[in-house]
Protein backbone atom coordinates (compact mmCIF):
# COMPACT_ATOMS: atom_id res chain seq x y z
CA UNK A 1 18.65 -2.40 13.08
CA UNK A 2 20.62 -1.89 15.70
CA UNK A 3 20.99 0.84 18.95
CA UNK A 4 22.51 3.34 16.95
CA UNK A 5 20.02 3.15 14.46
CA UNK A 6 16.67 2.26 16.56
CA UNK A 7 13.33 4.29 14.91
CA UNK A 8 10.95 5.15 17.42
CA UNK A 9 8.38 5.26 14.28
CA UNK A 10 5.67 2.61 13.63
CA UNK A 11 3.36 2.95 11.03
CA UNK A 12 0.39 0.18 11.06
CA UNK A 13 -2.15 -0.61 7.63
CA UNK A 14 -4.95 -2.91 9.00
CA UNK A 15 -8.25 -3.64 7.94
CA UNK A 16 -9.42 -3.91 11.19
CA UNK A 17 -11.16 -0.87 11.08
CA UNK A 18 -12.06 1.24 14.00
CA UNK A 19 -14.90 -0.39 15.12
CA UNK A 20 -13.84 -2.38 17.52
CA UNK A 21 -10.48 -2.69 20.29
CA UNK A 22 -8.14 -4.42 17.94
CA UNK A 23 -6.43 -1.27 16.59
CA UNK A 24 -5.76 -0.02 20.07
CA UNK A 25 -4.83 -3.24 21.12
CA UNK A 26 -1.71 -3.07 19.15
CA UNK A 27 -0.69 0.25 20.33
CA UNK A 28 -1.07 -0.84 23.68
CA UNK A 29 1.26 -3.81 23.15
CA UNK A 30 3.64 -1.63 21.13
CA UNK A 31 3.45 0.90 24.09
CA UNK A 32 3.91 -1.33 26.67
CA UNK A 33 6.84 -2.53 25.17
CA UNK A 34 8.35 0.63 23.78
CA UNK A 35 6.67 3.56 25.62
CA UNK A 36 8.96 6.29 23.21
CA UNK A 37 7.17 4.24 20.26
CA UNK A 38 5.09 7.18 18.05
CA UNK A 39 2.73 4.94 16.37
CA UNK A 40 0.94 6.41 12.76
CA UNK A 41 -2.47 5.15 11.17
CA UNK A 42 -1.67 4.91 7.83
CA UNK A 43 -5.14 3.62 7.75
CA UNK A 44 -7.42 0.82 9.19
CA UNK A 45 -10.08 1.27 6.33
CA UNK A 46 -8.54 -1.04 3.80
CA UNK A 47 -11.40 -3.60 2.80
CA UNK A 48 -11.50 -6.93 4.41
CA UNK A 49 -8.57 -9.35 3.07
CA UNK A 50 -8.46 -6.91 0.26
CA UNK A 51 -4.23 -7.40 -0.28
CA UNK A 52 -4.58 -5.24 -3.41
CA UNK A 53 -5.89 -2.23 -1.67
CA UNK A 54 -3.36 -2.95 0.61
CA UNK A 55 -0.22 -2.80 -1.00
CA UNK A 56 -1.25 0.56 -2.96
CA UNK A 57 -1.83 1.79 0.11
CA UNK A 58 1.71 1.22 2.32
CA UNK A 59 3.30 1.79 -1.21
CA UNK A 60 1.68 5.17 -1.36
CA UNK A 61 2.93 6.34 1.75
CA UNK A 62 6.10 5.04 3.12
CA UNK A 63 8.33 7.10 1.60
CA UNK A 64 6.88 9.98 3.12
CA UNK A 65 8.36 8.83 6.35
CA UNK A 66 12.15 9.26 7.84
CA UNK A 67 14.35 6.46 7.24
CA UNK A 68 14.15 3.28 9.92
CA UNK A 69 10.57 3.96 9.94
CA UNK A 70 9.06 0.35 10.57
CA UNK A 71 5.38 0.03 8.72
CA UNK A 72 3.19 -2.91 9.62
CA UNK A 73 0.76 -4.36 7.28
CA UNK A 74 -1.89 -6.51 9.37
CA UNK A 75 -4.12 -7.34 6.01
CA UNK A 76 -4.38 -11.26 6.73
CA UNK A 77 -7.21 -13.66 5.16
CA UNK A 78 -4.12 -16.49 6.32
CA UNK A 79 -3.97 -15.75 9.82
CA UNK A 80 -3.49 -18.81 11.89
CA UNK A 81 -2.26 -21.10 9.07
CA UNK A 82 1.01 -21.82 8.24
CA UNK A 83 1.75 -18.83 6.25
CA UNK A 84 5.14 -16.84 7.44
CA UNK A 85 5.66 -13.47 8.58
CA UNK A 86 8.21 -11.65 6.91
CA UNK A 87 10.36 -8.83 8.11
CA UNK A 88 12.26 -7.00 5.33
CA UNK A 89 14.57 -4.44 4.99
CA UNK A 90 14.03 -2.21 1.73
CA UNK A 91 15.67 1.21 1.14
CA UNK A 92 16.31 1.76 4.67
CA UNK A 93 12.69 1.35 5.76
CA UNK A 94 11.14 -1.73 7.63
CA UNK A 95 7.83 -3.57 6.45
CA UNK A 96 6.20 -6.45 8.73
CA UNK A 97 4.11 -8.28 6.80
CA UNK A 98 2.43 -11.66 5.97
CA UNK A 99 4.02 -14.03 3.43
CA UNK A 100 0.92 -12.81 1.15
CA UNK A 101 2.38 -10.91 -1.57
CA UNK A 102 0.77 -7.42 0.35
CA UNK A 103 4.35 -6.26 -0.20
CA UNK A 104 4.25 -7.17 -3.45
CA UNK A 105 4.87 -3.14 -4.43
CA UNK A 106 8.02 -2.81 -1.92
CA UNK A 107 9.87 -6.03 -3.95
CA UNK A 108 9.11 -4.95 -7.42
CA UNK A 109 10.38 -1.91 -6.38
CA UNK A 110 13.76 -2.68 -4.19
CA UNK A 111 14.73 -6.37 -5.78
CA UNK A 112 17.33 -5.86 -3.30
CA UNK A 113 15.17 -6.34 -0.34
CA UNK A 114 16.85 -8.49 2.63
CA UNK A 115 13.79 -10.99 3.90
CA UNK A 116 13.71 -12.91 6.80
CA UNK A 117 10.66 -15.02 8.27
CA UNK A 118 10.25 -14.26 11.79
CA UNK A 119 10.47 -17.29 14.00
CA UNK A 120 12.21 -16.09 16.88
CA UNK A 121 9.63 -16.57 19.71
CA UNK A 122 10.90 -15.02 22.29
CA UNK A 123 9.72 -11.94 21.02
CA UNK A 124 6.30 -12.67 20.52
CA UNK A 125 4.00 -12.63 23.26
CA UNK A 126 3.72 -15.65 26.15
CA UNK A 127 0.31 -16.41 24.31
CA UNK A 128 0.10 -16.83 20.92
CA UNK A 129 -4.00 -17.27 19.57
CA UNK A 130 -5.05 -18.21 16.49
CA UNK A 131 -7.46 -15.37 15.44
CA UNK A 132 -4.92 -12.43 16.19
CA UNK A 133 -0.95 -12.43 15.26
CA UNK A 134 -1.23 -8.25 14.99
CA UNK A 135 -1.41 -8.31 18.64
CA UNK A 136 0.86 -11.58 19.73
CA UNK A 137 3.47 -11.55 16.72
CA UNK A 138 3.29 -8.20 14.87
CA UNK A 139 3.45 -5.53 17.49
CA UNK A 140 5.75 -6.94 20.00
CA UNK A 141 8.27 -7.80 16.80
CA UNK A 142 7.92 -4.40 15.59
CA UNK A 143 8.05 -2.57 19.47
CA UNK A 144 11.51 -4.77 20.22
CA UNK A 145 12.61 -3.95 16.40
CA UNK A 146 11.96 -0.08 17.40
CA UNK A 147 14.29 -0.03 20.42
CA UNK A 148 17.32 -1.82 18.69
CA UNK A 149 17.06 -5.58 18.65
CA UNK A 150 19.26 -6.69 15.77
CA UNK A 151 17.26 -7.40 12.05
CA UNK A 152 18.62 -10.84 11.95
CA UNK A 153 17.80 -11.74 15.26
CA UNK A 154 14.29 -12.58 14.41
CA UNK A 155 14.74 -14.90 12.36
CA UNK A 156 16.44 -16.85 8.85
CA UNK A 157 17.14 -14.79 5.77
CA UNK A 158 14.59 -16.74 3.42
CA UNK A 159 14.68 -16.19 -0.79
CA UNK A 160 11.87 -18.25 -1.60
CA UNK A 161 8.66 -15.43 -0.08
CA UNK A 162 5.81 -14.49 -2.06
CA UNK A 163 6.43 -11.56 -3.82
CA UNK A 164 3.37 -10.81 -6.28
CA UNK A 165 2.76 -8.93 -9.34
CA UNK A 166 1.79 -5.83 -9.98
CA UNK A 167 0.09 -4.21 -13.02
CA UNK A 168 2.06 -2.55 -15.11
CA UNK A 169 0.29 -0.29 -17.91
CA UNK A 170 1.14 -1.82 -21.86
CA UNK A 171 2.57 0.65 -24.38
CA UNK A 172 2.64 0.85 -28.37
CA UNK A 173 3.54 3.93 -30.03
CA UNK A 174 0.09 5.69 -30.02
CA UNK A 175 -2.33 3.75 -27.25
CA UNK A 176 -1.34 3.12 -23.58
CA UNK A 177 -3.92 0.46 -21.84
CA UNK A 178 -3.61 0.31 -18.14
CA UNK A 179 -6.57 -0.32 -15.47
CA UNK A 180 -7.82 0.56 -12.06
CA UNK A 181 -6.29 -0.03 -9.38
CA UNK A 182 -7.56 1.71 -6.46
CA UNK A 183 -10.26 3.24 -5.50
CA UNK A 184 -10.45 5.96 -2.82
CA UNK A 185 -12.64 6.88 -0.28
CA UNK A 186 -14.32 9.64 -1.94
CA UNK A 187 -14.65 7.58 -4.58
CA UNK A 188 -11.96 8.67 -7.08
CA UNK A 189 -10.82 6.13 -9.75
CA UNK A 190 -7.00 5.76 -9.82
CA UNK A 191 -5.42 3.80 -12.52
CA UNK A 192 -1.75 2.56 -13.25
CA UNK A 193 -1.02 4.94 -15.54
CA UNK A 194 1.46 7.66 -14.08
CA UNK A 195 2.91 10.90 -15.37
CA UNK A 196 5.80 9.62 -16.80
CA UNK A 197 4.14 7.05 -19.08
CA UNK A 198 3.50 9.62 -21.36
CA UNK A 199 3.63 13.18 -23.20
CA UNK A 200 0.25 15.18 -21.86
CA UNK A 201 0.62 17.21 -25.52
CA UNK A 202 0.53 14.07 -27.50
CA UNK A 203 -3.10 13.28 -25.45
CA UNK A 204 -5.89 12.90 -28.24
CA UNK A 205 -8.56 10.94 -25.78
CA UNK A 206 -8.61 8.73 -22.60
CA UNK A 207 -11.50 6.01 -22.42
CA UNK A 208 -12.58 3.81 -19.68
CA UNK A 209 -16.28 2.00 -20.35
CA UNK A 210 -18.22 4.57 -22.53
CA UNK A 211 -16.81 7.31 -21.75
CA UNK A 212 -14.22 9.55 -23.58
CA UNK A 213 -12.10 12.58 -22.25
CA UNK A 214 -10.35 14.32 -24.72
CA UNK A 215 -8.48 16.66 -21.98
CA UNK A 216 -6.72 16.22 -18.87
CA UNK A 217 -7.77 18.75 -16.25
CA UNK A 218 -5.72 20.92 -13.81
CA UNK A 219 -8.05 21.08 -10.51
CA UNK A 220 -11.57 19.44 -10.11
CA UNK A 221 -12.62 23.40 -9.20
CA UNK A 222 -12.73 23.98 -12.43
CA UNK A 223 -15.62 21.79 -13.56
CA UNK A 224 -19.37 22.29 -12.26
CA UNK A 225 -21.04 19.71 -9.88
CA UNK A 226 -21.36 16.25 -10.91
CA UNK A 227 -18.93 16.45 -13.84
CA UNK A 228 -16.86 14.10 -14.78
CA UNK A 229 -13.22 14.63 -15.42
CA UNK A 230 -9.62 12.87 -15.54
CA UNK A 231 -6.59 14.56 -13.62
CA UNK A 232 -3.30 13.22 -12.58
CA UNK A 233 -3.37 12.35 -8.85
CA UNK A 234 -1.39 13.44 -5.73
CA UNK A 235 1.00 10.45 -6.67
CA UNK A 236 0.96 11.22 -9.92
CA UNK A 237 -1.23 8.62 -11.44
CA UNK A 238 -4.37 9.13 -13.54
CA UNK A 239 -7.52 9.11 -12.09
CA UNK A 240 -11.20 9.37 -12.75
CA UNK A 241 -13.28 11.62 -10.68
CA UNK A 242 -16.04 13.63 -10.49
CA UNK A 243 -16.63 16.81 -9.14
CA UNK A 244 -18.14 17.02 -5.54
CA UNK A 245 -18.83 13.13 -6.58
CA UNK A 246 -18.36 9.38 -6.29
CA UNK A 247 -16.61 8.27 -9.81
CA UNK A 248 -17.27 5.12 -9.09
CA UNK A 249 -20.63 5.04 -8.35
CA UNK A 250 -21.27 7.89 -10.74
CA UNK A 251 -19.48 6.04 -13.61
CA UNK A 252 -19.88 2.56 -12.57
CA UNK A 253 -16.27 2.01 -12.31
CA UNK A 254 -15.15 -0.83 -10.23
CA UNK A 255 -11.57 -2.01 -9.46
CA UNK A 256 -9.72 -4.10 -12.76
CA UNK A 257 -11.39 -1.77 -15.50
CA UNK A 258 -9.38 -1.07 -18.38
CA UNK A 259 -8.57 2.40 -19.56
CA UNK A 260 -7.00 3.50 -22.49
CA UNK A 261 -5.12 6.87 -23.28
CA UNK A 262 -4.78 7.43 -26.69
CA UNK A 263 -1.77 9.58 -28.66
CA UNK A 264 -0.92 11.64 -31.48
CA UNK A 265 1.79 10.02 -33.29
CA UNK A 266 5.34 11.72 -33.01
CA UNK A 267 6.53 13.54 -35.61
């Protein structure tokens, strides 16, 4: 990044939640550093350490943002080791991260990704602790990244950064299996499986545990209370709810199930 192309957008993905002053802390330190900054929760729910929920998350949401948006992911069990922090430019869009695989989404995605491991200390601040790199690495980078400090500056383009899997859904003619992968906060059970990995008219049943749905459904409005039901998702993936319920309490769903859509064959 450079002037001509400085964001004045940082999005931040903690699990810090909103209990206590560490959220704020980082806007402060982003503010006091780039007071034009506009700063967006993505969320600070995510579940302690939990780098799964984490990179469904940012991957959810980034594109939804302008381009030179930089998004900070703070979701790290390594904190104070000698993990790296990478900075990476991916379809012009900025991520901050650990060297955890959390981005693991953004380089299956864009193989093309330019990495670097931020070493450059001058732009950290004059105390570094420990316990908390959001505040003394992560915000200053991404406050002196927002007003134009070159991408390179920070540090060495690196190749060799954790990148991660993710799971992909397996296909045969006539059965896709795929699992769960996220689970919102309302309890909805949202699996791998998107819209385009198959034809909804060749649908003869989807099954997760012991229970079958032999229709996919258009709003959860029209079910009654407490019913169960499958419907593709705002992002287009299916998921398992129930109406005015928790899925996953309801169903006993947890995070990893398989899920299996089954299909006519093609004529």
């Amino acid at each position: 990044m450079d002037g001509t192309n400085r964001s004045f957008i940082i999005t931040l993905t903690t699990d810090f939640g909103l209990k206590d002053a560490f959220v704020g802390v980082l806007k402060g330190v982003i503010l006091s550093i780039n007071p034009h900054a506009t700063i967006v929760d993505i969320t600070h729910g995510i579940p302690q350490g939990d780098l799964d929920a984490a990179s469904f998350a940012v991957d959810q949401a980034y594109t939804f943002f302008p381009p030179n948006t930089i998004h900070v992911v703070v979701v790290d069990p390594g904190v104070g080791t000698q993990r790296r922090i990478l900075l990476v430019r991916a379809k012009e869009h900025y991520f901050l991260a650990p060297d955890n695989s959390v981005l693991r989404y953004i380089f299956v995605r864009h193989p093309e990704a330019e990495v670097i491991s931020v070493t450059n200390e001058k732009y950290f601040l004059p105390h570094t602790s420990q316990t908390f790199h959001g505040r003394d690495i992560f915000a200053p980078v991404a406050a002196h990244l927002s007003r134009g400090v070159p991408f390179h500056t920070f540090g060495e383009t690196i190749t060799d950064y954790l990148k991660g899997d993710i799971a992909l859904p397996q296909k045969t003619e006539n059965l896709i299996t795929g699992q769960i992968v996220y689970i919102d906060h309302f309890g909805n059970c949202i699996s791998n499986i998107s819209k385009n990995d198959f034809d909804p008219e060749q649908l003869v049943e989807i099954n997760i545990k012991y229970f079958q749905f032999e229709r996919l459904s258009h709003s959860y409005a029209e079910h009654q209370v407490a019913e169960p039901l499958v419907i593709f998702s705002s992002h287009d993936y299916l998921e398992i709810a129930v109406r005015d319920g928790n899925a996953a309490q309801f169903l006993n769903i947890k995070k990893g199930e398989p899920i299996e859509v089954v299909l006519s064959e093609t004529s």
